[in-house]
C-alpha atoms as a PDB file:
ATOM      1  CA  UNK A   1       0.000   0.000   0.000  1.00  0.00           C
ATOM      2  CA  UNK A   2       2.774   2.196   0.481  1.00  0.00           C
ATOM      3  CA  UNK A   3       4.769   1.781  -2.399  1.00  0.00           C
ATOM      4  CA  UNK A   4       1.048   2.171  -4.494  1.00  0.00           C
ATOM      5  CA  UNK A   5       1.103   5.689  -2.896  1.00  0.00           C
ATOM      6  CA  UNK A   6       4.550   6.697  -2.983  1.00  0.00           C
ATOM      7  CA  UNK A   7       3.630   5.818  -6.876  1.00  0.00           C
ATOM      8  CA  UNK A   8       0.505   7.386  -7.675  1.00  0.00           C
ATOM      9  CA  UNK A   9       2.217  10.591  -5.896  1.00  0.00           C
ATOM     10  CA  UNK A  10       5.391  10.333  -7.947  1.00  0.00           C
ATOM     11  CA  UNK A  11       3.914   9.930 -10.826  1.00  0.00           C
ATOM     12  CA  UNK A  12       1.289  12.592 -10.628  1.00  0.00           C
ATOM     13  CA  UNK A  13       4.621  15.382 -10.345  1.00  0.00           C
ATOM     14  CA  UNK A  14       6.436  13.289 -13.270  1.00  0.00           C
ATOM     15  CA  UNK A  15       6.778  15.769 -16.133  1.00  0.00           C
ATOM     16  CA  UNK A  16       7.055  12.917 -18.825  1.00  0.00           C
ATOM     17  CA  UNK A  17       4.293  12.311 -21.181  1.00  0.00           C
ATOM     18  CA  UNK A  18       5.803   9.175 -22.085  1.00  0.00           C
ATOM     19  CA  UNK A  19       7.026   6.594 -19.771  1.00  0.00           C
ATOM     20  CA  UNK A  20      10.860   6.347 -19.600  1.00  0.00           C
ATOM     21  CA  UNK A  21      11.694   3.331 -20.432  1.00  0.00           C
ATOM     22  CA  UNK A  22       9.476   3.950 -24.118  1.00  0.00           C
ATOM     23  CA  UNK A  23      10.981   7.127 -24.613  1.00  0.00           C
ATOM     24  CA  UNK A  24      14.794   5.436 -24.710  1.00  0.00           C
ATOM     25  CA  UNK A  25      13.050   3.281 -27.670  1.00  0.00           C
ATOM     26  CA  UNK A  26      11.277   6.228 -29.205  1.00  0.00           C
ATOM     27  CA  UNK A  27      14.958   8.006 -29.098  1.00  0.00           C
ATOM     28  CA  UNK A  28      16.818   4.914 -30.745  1.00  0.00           C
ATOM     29  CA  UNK A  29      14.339   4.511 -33.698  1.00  0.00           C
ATOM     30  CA  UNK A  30      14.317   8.781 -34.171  1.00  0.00           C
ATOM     31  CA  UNK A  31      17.909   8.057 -34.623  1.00  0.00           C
ATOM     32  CA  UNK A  32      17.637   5.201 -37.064  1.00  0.00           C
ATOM     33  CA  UNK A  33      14.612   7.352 -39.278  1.00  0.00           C
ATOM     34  CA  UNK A  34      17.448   9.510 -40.042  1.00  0.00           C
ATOM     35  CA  UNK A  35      18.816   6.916 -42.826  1.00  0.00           C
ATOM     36  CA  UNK A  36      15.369   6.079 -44.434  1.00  0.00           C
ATOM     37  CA  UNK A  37      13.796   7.449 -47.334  1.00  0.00           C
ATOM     38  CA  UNK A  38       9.976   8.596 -47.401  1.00  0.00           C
ATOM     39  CA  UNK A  39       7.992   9.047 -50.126  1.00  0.00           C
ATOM     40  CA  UNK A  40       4.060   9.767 -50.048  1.00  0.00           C
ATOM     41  CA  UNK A  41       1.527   7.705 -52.005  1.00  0.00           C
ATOM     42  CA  UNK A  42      -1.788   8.753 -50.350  1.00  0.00           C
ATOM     43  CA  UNK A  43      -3.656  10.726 -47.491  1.00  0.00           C
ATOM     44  CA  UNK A  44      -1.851   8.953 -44.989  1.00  0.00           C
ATOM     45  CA  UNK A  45       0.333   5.605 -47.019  1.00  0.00           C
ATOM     46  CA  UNK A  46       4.142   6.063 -47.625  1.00  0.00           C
ATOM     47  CA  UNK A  47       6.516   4.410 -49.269  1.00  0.00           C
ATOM     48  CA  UNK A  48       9.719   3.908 -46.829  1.00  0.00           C
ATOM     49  CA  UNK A  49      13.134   2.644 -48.206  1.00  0.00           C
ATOM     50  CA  UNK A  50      15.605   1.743 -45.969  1.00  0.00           C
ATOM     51  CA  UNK A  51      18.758   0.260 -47.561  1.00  0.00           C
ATOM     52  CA  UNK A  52      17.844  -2.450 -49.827  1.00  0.00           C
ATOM     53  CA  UNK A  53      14.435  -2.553 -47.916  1.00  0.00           C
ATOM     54  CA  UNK A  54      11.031  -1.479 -49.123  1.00  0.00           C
ATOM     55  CA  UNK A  55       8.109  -0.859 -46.141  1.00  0.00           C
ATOM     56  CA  UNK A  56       5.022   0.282 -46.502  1.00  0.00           C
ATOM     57  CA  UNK A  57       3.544   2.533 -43.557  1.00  0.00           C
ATOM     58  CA  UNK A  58       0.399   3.325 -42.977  1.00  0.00           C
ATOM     59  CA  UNK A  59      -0.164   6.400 -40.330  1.00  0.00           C
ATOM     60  CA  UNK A  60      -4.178   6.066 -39.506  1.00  0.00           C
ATOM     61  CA  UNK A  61      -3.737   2.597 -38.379  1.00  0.00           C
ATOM     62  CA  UNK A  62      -0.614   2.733 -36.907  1.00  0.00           C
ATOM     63  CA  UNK A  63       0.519   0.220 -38.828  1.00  0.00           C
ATOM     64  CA  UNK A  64       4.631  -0.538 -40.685  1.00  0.00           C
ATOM     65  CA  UNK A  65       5.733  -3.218 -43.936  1.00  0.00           C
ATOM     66  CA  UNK A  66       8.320  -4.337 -41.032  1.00  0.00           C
ATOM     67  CA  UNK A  67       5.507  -5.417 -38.624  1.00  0.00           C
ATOM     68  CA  UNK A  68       7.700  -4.068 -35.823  1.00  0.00           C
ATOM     69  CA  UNK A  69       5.261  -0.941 -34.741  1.00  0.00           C
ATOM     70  CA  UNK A  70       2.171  -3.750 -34.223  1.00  0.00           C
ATOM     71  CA  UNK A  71       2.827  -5.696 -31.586  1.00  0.00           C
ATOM     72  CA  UNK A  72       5.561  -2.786 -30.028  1.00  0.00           C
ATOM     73  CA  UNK A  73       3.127   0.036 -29.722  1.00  0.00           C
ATOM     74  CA  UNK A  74       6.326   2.502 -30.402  1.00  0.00           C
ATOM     75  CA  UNK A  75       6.649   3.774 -34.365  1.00  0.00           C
ATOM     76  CA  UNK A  76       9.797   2.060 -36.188  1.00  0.00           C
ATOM     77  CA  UNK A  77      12.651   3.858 -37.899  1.00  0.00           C
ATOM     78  CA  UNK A  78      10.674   3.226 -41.413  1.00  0.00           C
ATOM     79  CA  UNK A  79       7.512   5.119 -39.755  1.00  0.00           C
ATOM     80  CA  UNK A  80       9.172   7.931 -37.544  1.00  0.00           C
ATOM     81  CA  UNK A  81      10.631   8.630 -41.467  1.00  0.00           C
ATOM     82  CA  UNK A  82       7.296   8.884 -42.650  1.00  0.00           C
ATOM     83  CA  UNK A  83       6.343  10.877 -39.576  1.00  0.00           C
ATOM     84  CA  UNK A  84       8.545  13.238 -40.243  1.00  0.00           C
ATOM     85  CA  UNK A  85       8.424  13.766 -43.410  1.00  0.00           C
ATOM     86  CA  UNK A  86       4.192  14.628 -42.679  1.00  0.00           C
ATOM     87  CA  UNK A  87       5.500  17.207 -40.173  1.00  0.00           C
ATOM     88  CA  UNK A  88       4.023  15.445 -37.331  1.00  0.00           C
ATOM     89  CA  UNK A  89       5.366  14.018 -34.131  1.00  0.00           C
ATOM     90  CA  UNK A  90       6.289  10.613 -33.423  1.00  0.00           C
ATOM     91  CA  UNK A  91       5.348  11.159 -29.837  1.00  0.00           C
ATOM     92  CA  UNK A  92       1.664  11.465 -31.346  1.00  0.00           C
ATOM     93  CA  UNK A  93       1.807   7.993 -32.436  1.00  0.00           C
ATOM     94  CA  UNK A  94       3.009   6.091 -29.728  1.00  0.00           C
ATOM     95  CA  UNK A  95       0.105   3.689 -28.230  1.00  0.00           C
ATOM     96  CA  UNK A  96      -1.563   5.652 -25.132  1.00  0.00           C
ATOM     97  CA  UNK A  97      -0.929   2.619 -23.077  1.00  0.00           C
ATOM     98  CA  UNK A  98       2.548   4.147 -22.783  1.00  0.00           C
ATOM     99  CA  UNK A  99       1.432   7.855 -22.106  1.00  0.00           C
ATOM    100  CA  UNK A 100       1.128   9.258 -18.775  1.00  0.00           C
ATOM    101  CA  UNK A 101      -2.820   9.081 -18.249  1.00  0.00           C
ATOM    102  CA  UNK A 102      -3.194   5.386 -18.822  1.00  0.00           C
ATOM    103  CA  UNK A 103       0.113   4.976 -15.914  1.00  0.00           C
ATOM    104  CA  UNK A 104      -1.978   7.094 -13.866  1.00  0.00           C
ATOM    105  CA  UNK A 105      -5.191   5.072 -14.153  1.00  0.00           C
ATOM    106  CA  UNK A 106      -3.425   2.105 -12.920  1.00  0.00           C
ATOM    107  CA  UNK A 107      -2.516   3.852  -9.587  1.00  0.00           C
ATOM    108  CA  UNK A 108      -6.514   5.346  -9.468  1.00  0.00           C
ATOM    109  CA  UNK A 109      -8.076   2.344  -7.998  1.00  0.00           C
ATOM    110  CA  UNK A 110      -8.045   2.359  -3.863  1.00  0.00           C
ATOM    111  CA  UNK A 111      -6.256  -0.252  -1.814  1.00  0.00           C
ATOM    112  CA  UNK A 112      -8.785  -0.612   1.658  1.00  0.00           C
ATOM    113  CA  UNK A 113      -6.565  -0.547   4.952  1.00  0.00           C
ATOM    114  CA  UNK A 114      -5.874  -3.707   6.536  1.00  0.00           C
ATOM    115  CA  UNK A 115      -6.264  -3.479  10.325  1.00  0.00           C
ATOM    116  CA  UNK A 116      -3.745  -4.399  12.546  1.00  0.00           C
ATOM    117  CA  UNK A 117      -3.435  -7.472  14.499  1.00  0.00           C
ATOM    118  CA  UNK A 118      -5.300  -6.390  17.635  1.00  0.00           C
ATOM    119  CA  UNK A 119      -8.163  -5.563  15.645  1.00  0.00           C
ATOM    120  CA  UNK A 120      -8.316  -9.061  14.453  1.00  0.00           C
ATOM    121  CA  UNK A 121     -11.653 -10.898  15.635  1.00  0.00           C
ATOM    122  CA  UNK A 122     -11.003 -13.770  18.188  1.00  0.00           C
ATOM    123  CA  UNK A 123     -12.924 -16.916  17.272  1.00  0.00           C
ATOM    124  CA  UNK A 124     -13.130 -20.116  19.140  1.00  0.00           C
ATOM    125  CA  UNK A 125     -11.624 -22.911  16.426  1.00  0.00           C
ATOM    126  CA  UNK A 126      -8.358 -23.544  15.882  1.00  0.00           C
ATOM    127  CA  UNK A 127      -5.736 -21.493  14.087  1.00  0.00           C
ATOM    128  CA  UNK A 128      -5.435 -21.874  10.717  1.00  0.00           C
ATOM    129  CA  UNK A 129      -1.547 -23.391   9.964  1.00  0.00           C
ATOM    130  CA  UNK A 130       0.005 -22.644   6.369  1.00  0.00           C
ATOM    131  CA  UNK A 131       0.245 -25.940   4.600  1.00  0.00           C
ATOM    132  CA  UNK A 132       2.991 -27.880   4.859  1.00  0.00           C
ATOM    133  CA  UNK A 133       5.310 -28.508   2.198  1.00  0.00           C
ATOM    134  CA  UNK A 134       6.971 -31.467   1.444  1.00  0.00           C
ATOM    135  CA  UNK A 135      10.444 -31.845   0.012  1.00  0.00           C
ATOM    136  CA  UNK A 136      10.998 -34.425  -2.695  1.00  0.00           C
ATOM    137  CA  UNK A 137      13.451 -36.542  -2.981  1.00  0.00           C
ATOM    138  CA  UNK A 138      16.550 -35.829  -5.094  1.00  0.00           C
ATOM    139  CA  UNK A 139      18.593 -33.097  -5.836  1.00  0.00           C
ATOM    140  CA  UNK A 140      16.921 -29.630  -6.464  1.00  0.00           C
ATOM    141  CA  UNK A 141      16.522 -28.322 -10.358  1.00  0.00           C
ATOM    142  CA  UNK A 142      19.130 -25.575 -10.271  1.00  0.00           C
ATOM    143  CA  UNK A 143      18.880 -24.717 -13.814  1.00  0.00           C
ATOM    144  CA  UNK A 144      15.947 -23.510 -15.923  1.00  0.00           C
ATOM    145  CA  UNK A 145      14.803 -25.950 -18.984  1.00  0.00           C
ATOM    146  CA  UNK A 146      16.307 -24.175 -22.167  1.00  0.00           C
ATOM    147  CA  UNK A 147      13.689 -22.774 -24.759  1.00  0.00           C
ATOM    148  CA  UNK A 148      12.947 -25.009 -27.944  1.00  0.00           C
ATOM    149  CA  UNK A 149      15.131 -21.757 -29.778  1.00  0.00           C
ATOM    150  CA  UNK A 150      17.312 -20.127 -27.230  1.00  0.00           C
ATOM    151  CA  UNK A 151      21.099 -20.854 -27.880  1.00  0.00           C
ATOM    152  CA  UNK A 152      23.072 -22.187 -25.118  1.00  0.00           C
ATOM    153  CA  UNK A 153      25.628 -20.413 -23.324  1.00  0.00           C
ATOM    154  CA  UNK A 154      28.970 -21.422 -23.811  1.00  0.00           C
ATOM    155  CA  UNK A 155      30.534 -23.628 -21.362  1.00  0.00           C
ATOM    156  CA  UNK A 156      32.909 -22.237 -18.613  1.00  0.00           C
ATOM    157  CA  UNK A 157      36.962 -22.805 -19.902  1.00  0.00           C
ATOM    158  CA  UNK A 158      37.198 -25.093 -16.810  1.00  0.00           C
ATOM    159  CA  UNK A 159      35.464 -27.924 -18.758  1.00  0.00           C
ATOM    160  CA  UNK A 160      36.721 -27.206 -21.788  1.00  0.00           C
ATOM    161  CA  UNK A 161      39.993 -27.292 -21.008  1.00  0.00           C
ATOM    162  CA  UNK A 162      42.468 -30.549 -22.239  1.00  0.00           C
ATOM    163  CA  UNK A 163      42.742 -33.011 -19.340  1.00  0.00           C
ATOM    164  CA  UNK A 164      46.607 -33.174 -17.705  1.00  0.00           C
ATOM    165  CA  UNK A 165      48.014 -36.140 -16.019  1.00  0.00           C
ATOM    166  CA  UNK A 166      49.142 -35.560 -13.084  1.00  0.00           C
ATOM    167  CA  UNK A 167      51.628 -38.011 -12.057  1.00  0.00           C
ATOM    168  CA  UNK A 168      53.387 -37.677 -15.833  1.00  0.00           C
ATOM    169  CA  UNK A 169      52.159 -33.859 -15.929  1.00  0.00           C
ATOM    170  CA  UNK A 170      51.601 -34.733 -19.883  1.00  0.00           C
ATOM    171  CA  UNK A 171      48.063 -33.754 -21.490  1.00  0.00           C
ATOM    172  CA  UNK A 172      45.298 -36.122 -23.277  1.00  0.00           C
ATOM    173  CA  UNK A 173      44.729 -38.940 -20.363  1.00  0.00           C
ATOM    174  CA  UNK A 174      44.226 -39.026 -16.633  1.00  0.00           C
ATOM    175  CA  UNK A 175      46.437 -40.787 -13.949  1.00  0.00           C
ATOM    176  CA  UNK A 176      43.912 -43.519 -14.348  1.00  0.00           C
ATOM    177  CA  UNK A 177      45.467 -44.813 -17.537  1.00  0.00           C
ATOM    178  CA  UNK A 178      48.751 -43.506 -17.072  1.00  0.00           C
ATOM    179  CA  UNK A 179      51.362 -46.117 -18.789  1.00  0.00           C
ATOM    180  CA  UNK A 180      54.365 -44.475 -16.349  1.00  0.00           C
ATOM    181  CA  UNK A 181      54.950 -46.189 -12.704  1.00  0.00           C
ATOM    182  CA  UNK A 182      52.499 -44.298 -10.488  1.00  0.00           C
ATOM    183  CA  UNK A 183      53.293 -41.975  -7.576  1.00  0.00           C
ATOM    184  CA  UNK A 184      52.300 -43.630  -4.325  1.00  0.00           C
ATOM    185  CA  UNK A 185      49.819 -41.056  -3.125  1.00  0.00           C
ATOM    186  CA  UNK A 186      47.956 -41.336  -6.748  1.00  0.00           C
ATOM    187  CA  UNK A 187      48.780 -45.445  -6.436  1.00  0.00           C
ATOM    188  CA  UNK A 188      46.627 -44.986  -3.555  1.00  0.00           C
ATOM    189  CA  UNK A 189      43.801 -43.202  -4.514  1.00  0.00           C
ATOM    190  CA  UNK A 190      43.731 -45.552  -7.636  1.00  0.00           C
ATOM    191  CA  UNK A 191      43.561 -48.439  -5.264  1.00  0.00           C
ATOM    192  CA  UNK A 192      40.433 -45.792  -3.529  1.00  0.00           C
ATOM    193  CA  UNK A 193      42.654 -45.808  -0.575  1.00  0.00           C
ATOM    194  CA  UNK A 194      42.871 -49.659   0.243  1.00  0.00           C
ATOM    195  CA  UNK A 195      47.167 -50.441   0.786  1.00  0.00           C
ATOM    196  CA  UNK A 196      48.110 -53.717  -0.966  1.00  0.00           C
END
């Protein structure tokens, strides 16, 4: 409850329009509209080339050839171009989910207080108990299953390093099949610590 007020009050003195974290994008595409080419073919429909690229954009419903602006909500490089070029403002064309009255409406709704303990009514059953929670058997899951598509990160040198020897101190084997005369402290550990 505290944090949804310290919030709501923050928020209401912001003086962004857009929410920070959007505006970063909305900079870094500005920056990238710089190298595209705009050319009008109707009311609101442009032509955008960008490099070897052809998009079309399409400013009344918000929509780009490149299919980023869709599902982003924030105008590409190809329509901040076209933008532009219609002396308009991108900032006009960012979805109002990002804008500062939509950030507000989410803090509107009231949180009821929650009295204290020694308000609490005293009934005569038991306590409730939180449940109890068992611990299966085996080792814990440390690691998260890998997506179907995400690339794995490479292995720490540790691993991949060449195995060395050490009683001959040469690489490509173990002291396990070591051909020399073993060292008595690695004879031993060989033997798992049982003297002939």
């Amino acid at each position: 409850m505290v944090r949804w007020h310290n919030n709501k009050e923050r928020r209401k003195a912001s003086l962004w329009e857009i929410t920070p974290h959007y505006a970063e994008k909305l900079e870094v595409e500005k920056e990238r509209a710089r190298f595209c080419k705009s050319i009008q073919a109707g009311v609101n429909l442009w032509q955008v080339t960008s490099g070897q690229q052809t998009h079309a954009v399409n400013l009344e419903i918000y929509t780009c050839g490149c299919r980023k602006w869709d599902p982003s909500g924030i105008p590409c490089n190809h329509a901040i171009s076209a933008i532009n070029k219609a002396k308009r403002f991108p900032e006009d064309y960012v979805c109002k989910f990002f804008k500062k009255p939509f950030y507000l409406a989410a803090y509107e709704p009231m949180i009821y207080p929650v009295p204290g303990e020694h308000d609490w009514t005293r009934t005569s059953g038991p306590d409730i108990e939180p449940p109890k929670f068992h611990v299966k058997k085996g080792r814990r899951k440390e690691k998260r299953i890998k997506g179907k598509f995400e690339v794995p990160k490479p292995k720490d040198s540790s691993r991949m390093a060449t195995i060395t020897c050490s009683n001959c101190g040469i690489q490509g084997h173990r002291y396990t099949n070591c051909k020399q005369q073993l060292r008595p402290e690695l004879a031993l550990r060989k033997n798992k610590h049982v003297v002939n």
